[in-house]
C-alpha atoms as a PDB file:
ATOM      1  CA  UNK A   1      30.862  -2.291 -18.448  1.00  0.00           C
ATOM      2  CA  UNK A   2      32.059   1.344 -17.257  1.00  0.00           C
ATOM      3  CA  UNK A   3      29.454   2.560 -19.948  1.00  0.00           C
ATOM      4  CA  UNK A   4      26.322   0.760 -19.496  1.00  0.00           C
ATOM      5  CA  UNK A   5      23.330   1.963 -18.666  1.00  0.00           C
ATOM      6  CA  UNK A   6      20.644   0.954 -16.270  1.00  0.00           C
ATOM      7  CA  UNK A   7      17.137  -0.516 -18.201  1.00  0.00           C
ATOM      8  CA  UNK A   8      14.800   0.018 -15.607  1.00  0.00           C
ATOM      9  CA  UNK A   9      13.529   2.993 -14.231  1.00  0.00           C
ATOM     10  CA  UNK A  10      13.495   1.924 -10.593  1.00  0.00           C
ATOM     11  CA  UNK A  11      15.015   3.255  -7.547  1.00  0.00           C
ATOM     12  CA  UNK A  12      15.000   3.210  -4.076  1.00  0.00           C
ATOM     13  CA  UNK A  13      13.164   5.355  -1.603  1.00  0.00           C
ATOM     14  CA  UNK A  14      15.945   6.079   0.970  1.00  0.00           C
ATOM     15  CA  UNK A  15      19.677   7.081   0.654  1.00  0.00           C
ATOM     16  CA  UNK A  16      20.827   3.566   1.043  1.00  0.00           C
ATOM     17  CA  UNK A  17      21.791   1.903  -2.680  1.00  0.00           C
ATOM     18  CA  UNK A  18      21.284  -1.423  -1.730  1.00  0.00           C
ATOM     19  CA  UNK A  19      19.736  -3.649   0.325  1.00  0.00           C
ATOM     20  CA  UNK A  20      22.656  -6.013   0.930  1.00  0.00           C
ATOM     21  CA  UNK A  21      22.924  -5.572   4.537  1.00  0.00           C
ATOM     22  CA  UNK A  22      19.292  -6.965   5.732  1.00  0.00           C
ATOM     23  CA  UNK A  23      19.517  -9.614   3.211  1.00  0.00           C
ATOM     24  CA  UNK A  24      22.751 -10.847   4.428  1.00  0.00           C
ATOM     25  CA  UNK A  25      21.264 -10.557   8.063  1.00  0.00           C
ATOM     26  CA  UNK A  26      18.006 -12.222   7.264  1.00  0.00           C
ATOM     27  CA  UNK A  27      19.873 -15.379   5.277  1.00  0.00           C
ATOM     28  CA  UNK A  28      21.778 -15.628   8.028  1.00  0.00           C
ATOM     29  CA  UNK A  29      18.795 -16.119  10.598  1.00  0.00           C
ATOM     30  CA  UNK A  30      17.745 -18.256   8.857  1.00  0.00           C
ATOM     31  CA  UNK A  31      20.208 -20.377   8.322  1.00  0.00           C
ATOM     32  CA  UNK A  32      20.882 -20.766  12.085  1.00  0.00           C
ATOM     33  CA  UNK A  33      17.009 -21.465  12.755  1.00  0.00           C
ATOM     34  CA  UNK A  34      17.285 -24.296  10.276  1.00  0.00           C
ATOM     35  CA  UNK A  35      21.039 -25.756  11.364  1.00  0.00           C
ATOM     36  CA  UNK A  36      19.325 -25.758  15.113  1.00  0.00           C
ATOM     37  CA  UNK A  37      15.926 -27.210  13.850  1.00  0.00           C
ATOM     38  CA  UNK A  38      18.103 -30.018  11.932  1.00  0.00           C
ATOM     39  CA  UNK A  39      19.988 -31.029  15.393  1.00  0.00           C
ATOM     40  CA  UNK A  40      16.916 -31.311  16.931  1.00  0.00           C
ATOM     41  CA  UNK A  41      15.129 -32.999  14.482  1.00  0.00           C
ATOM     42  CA  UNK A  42      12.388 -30.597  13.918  1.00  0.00           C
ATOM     43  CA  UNK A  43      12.433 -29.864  10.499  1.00  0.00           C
ATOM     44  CA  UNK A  44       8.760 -28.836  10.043  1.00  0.00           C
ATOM     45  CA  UNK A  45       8.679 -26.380  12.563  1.00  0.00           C
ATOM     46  CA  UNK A  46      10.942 -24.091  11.103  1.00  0.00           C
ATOM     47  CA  UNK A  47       9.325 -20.839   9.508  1.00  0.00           C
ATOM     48  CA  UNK A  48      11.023 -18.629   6.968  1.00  0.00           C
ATOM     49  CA  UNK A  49      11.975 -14.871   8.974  1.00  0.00           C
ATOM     50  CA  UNK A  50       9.150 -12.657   6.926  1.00  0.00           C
ATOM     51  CA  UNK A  51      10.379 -10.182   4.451  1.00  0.00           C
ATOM     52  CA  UNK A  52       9.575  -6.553   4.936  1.00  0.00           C
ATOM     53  CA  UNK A  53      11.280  -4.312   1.993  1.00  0.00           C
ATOM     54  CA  UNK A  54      10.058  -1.144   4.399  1.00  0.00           C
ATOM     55  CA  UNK A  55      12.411  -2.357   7.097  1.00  0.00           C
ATOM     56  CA  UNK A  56      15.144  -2.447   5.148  1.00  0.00           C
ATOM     57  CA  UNK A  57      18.159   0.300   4.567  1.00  0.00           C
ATOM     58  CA  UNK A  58      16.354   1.401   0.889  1.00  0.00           C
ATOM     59  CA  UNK A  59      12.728   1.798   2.675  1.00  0.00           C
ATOM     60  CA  UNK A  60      10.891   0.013  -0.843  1.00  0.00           C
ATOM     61  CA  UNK A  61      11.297   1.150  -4.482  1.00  0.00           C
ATOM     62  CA  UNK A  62       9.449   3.397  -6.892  1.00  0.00           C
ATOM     63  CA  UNK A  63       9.112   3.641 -10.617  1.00  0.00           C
ATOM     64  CA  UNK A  64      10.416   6.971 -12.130  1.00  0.00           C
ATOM     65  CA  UNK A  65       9.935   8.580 -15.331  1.00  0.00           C
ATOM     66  CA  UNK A  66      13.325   8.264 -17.302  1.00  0.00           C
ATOM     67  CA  UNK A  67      12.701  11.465 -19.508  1.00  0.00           C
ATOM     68  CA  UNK A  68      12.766  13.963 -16.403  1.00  0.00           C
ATOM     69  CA  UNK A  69      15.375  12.570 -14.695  1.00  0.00           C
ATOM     70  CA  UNK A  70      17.814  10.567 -17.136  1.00  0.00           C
ATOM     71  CA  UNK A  71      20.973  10.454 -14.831  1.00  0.00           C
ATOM     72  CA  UNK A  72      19.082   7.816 -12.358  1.00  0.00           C
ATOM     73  CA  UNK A  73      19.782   5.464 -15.190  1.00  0.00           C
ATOM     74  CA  UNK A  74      23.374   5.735 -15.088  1.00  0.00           C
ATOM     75  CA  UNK A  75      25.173   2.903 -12.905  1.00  0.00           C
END
């Protein structure tokens, strides 16, 4: 796979290449709001942690047009 090419023409906004950091940190949060909720018995109190892709380490994504630049499709 040292040869394949990316399909999409998307990329992120910031420097940061993924956003594996705040989704790891966010499941996480989660997970302890529900374990605790579960102990107590309070299952339908317990609220998903909202999603914001602009507070993240890639700050959103953006379409780009593959023709100008083609080395954002390389992987």
């Amino acid at each position: 796979m040292s040869r394949s090419f990316k399909k999409t023409p998307i990329v992120g906004n910031a420097c940061s290449k993924s956003e594996r950091f705040a989704k790891k940190n966010r499941s996480h949060r989660e997970r302890v709001a529900l374990r605790k909720a579960i102990s107590h018995e309070d299952e339908a109190d317990v609220q998903l942690i909202p999603w914001d892709e602009w507070d993240t380490g890639r700050d959103g994504k953006h379409r780009f047009n593959p023709e100008e630049y083609p080395e954002f499709l390389r992987k």
